[in-house]
Protein backbone atom coordinates (compact mmCIF):
# COMPACT_ATOMS: atom_id res chain seq x y z
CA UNK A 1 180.49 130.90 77.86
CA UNK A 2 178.47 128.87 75.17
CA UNK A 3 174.77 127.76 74.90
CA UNK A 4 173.00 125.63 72.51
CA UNK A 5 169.32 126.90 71.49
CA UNK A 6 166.90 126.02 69.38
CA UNK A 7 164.91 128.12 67.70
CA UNK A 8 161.30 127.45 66.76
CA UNK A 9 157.89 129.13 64.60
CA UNK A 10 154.95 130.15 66.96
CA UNK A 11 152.97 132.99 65.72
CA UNK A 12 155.49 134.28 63.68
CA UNK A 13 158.40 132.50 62.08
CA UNK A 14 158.87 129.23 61.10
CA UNK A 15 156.80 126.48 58.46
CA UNK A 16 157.31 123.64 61.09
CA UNK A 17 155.25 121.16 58.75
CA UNK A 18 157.61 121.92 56.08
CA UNK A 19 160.80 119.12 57.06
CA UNK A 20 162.49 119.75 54.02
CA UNK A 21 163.48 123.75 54.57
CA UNK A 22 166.30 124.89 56.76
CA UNK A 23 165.45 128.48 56.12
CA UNK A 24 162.26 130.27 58.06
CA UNK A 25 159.38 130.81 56.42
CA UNK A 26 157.01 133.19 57.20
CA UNK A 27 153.62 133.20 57.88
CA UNK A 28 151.09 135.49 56.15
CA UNK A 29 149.38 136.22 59.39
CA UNK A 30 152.81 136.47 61.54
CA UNK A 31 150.68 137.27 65.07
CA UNK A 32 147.32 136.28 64.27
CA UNK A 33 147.40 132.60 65.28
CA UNK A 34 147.65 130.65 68.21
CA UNK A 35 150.62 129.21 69.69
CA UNK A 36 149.05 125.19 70.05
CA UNK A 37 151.82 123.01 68.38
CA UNK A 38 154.17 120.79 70.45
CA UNK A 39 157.91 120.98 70.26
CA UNK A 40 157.55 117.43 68.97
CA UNK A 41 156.61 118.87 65.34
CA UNK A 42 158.45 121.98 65.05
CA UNK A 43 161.49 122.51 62.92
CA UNK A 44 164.57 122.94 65.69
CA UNK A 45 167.37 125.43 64.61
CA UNK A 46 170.44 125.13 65.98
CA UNK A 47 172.66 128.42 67.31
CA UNK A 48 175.83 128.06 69.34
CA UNK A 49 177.27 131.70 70.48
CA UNK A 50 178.34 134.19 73.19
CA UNK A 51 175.99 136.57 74.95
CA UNK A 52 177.03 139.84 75.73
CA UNK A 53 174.99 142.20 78.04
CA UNK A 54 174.70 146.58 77.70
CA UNK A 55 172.21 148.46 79.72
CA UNK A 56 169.47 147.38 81.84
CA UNK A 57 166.10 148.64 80.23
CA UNK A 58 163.38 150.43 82.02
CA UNK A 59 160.24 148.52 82.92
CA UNK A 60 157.12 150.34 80.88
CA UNK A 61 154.38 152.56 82.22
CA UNK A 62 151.85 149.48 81.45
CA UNK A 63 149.00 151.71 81.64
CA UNK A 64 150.12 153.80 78.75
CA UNK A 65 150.92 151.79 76.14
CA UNK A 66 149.53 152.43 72.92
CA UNK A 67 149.41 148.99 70.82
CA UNK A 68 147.90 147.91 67.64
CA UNK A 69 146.84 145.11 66.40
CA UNK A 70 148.55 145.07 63.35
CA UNK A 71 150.88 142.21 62.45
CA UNK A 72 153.90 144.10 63.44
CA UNK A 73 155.88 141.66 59.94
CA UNK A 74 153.63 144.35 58.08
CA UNK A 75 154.83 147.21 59.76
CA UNK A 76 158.44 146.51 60.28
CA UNK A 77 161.29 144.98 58.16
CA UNK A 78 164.77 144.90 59.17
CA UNK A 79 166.50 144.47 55.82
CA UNK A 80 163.68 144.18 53.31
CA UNK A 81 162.73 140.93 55.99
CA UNK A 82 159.82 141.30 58.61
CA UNK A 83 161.20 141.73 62.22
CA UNK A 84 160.44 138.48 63.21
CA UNK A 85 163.26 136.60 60.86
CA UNK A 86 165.40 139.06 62.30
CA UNK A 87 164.47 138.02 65.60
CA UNK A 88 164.18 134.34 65.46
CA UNK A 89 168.15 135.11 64.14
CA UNK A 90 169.02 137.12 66.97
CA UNK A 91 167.46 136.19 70.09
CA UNK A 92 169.55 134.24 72.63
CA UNK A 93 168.80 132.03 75.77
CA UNK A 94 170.93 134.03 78.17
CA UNK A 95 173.75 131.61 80.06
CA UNK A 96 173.21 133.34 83.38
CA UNK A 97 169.48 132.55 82.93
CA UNK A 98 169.96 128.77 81.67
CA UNK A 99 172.25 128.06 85.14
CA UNK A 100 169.98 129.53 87.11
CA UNK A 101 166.97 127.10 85.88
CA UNK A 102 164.78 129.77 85.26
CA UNK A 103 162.30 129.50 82.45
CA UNK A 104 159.37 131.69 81.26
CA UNK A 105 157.63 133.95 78.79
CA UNK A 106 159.61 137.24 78.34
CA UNK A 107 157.37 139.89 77.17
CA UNK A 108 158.69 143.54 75.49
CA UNK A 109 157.72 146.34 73.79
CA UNK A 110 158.93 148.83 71.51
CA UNK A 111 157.80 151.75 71.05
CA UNK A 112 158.04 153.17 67.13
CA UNK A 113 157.59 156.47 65.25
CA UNK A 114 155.71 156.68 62.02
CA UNK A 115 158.99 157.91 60.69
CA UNK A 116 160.34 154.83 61.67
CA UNK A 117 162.35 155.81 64.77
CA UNK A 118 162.97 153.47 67.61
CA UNK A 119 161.64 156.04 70.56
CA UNK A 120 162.34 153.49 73.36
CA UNK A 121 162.43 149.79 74.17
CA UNK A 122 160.97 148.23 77.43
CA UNK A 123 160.12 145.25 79.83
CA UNK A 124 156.27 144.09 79.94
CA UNK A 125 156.97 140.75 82.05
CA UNK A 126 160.60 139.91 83.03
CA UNK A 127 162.29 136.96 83.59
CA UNK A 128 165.50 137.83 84.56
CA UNK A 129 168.20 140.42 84.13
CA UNK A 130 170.03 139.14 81.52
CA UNK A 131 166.71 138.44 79.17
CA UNK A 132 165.63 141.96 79.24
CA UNK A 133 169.18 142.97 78.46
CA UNK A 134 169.32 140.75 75.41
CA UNK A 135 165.95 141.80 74.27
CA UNK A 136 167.31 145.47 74.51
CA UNK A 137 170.48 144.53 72.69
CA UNK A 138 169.09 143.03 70.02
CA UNK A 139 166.30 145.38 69.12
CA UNK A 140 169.23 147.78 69.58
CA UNK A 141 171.17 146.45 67.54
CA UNK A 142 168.75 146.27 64.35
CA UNK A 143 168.30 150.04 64.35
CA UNK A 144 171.85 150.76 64.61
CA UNK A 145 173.31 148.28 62.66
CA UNK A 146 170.86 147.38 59.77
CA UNK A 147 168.82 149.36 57.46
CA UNK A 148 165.26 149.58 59.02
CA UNK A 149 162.10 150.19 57.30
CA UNK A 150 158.86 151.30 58.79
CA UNK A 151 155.31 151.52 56.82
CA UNK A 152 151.49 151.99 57.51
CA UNK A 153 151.62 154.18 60.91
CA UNK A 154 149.80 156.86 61.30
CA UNK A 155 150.73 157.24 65.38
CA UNK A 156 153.72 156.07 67.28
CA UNK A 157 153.08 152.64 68.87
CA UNK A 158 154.05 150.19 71.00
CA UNK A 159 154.61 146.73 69.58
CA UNK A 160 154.27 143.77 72.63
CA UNK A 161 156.75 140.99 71.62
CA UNK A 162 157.04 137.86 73.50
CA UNK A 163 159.30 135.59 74.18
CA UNK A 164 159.13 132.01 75.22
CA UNK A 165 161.99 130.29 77.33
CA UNK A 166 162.15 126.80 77.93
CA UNK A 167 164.56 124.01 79.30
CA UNK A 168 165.87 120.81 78.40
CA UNK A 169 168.17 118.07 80.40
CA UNK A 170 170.26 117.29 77.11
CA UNK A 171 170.51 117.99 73.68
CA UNK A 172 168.28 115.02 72.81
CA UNK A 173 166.17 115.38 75.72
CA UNK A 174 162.35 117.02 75.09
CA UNK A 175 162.05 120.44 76.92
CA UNK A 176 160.74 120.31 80.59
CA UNK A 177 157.00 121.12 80.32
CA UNK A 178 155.28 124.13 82.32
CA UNK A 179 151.51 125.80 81.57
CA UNK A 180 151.14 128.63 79.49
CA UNK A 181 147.25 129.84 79.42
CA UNK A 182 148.04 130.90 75.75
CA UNK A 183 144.38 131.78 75.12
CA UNK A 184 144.32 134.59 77.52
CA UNK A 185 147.27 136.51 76.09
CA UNK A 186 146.01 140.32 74.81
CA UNK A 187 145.44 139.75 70.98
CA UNK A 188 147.60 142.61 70.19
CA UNK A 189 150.57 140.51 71.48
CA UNK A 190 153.09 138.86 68.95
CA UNK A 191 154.49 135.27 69.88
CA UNK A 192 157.78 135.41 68.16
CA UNK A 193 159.99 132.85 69.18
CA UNK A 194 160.49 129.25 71.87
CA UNK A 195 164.13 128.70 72.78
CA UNK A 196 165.43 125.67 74.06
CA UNK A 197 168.47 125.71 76.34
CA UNK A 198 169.72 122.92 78.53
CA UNK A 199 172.88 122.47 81.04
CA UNK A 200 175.66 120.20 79.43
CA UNK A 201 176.04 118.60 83.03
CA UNK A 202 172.21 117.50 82.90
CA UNK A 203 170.75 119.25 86.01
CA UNK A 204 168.14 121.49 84.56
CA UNK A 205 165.00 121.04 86.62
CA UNK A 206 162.01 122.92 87.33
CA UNK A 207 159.35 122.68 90.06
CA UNK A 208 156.25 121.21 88.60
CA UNK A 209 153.39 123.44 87.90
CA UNK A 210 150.79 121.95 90.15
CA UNK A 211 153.11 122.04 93.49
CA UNK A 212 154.06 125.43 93.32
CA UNK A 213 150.14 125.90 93.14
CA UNK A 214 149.53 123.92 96.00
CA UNK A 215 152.24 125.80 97.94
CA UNK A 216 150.24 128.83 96.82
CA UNK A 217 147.36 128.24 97.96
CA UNK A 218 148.44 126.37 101.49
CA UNK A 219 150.98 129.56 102.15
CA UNK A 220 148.31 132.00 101.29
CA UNK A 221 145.78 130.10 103.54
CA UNK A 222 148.39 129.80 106.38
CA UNK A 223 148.94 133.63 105.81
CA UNK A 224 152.51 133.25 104.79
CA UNK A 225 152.09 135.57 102.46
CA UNK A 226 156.12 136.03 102.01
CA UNK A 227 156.48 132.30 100.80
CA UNK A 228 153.25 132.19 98.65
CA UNK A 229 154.62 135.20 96.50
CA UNK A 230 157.65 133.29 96.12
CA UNK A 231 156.27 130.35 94.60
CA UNK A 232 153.17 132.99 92.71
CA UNK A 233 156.10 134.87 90.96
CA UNK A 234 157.57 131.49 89.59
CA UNK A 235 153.98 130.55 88.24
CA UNK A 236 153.74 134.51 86.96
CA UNK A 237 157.10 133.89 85.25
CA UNK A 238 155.94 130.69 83.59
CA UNK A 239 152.07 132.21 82.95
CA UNK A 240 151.88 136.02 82.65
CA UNK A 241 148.35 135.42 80.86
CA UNK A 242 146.28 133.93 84.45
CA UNK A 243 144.60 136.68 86.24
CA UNK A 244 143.90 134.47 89.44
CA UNK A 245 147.97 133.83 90.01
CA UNK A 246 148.10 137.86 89.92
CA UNK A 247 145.02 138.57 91.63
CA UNK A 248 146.43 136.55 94.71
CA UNK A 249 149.72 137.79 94.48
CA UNK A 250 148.25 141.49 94.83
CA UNK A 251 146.18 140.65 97.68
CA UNK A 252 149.35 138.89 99.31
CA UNK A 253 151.57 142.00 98.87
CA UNK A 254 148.34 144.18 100.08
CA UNK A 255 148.12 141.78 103.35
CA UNK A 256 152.09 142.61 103.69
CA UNK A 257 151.52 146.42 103.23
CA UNK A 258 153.81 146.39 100.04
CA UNK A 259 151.26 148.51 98.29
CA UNK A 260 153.56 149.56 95.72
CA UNK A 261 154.00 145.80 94.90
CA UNK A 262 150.70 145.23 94.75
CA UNK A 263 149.31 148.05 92.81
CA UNK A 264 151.73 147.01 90.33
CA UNK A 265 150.29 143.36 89.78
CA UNK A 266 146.74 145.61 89.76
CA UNK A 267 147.99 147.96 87.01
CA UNK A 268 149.30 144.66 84.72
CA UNK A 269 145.93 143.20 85.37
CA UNK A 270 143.43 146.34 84.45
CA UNK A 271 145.55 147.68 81.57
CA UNK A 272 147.56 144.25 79.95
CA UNK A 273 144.87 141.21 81.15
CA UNK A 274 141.95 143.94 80.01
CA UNK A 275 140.82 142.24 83.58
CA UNK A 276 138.42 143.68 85.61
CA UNK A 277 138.82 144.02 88.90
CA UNK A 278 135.48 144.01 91.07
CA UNK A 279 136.68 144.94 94.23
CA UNK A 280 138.45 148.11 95.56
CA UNK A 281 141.53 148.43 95.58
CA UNK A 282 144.18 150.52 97.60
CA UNK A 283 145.43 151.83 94.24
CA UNK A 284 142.31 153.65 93.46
């Protein structure tokens, strides 16, 4: 099955003031700025392929992640190039994940040696199946299949890489919008990468932002705490950065007695969000 996706410069990729290049060009500070431009004025790339899938990676221990905040272009090239060209080369908008109409910021990490071994890869925030498989297969693949080089650490670390999905209804069509509080990501997180898909038969749609809030927030008051984490988690997919959408969710799976659930979304809040919780928990 084929998709079409565009591929675009956040923090780390592509000059998208520079209309005259069809090759990426890299930033000197690859994760130190802010994602803030529009997909109106980035430079689109065009990749048409198949998607193949491997294992399903393990979601990480959160809590004991050991990140850095250097630019991880610094630290890693994949063939004398910084991982992120790699990336931005590599990454695909799963088909499975395009029918489906799901959208959303993918976050991994990978965890590296100072010898330059890949120790393990993992899932931060999923979207899907078939996302964190194709993260896993393509960091995979760059070890085993192209020469790797690995400078300046001291420690083994873990290196958060996000990814950003989004939809369009046609090839010409401007992605559907959602809200990404972009601002509250950790600062030791690289953006590498927005890709575009879109359904050739024109039905990709999304539920606007603002209703599945005000489902939220009527479920939650009506105590249907089942059908307000349903419409939380699609907000969470869209926004892993907003404390309040997790902070609610936890309480909802707390009010359920799905501790394990909700400890979770208390975990990704104390040790990723750096967000303090001022209330006790049944985690603690």
């Amino acid at each position: 099955m084929y998709k079409i996706i565009y591929i675009c410069k956040v923090r780390s990729g592509i000059d998208i003031n520079n209309q005259n290049t069809r090759q990426p060009h890299l930033a000197p500070d690859n994760c130190g700025t802010h994602l803030g431009q529009t997909l109106n004025h980035m430079k689109r790339y065009l990749i048409i392929g198949l998607f193949g899938l491997i294992t399903w990676p393990l979601t990480a221990e959160i809590c004991d992640l050991h990140t850095s905040k250097t630019p991880i272009d610094s630290v890693i090239q994949i063939d004398e190039v910084p991982i992120t060209r790699y990336l931005l080369k590599e990454l695909r908008y799963p088909f499975a994940t395009q029918v489906n109409n799901l959208v959303g910021i993918y976050i991994g990490a990978i965890r590296v040696a100072p010898t330059g071994e890949l120790i393990s890869i993992s899932t931060i925030h999923p979207i899907d199946k078939s996302t964190a498989l194709n993260f896993n297969e393509t960091i995979t693949k760059a070890w085993r299949k192209h020469t790797v080089h690995v400078s300046g650490l001291r420690d083994t670390t873990d290196f958060l890489i996000s990814v950003k999905l989004m939809l369009s209804k046609g090839f010409t069509d401007d992605p559907l919008p959602y809200h990404v509080d972009t601002d509250m990501a950790p600062a030791d997180l690289c953006e590498t990468a927005i890709l575009v898909g879109f359904n050739s038969d024109g039905t990709a749609e999304i539920i606007d932002d603002q209703e599945l809030l005000e489902q939220s927030n009527t479920n939650f008051k009506a105590k249907k705490y089942t059908r307000c984490i349903k419409s939380l988690s699609e907000l969470i997919r869209r926004n892993p950065y907003n404390p309040s959408l997790y902070v609610m969710r936890a309480k909802s799976y707390e009010l359920l007695g799905e501790t394990e659930n909700a400890c979770a979304d208390y975990d990704y809040l104390r040790c990723f969000l750096n967000y303090t919780l001022h209330k006790q928990t049944p985690c603690q």
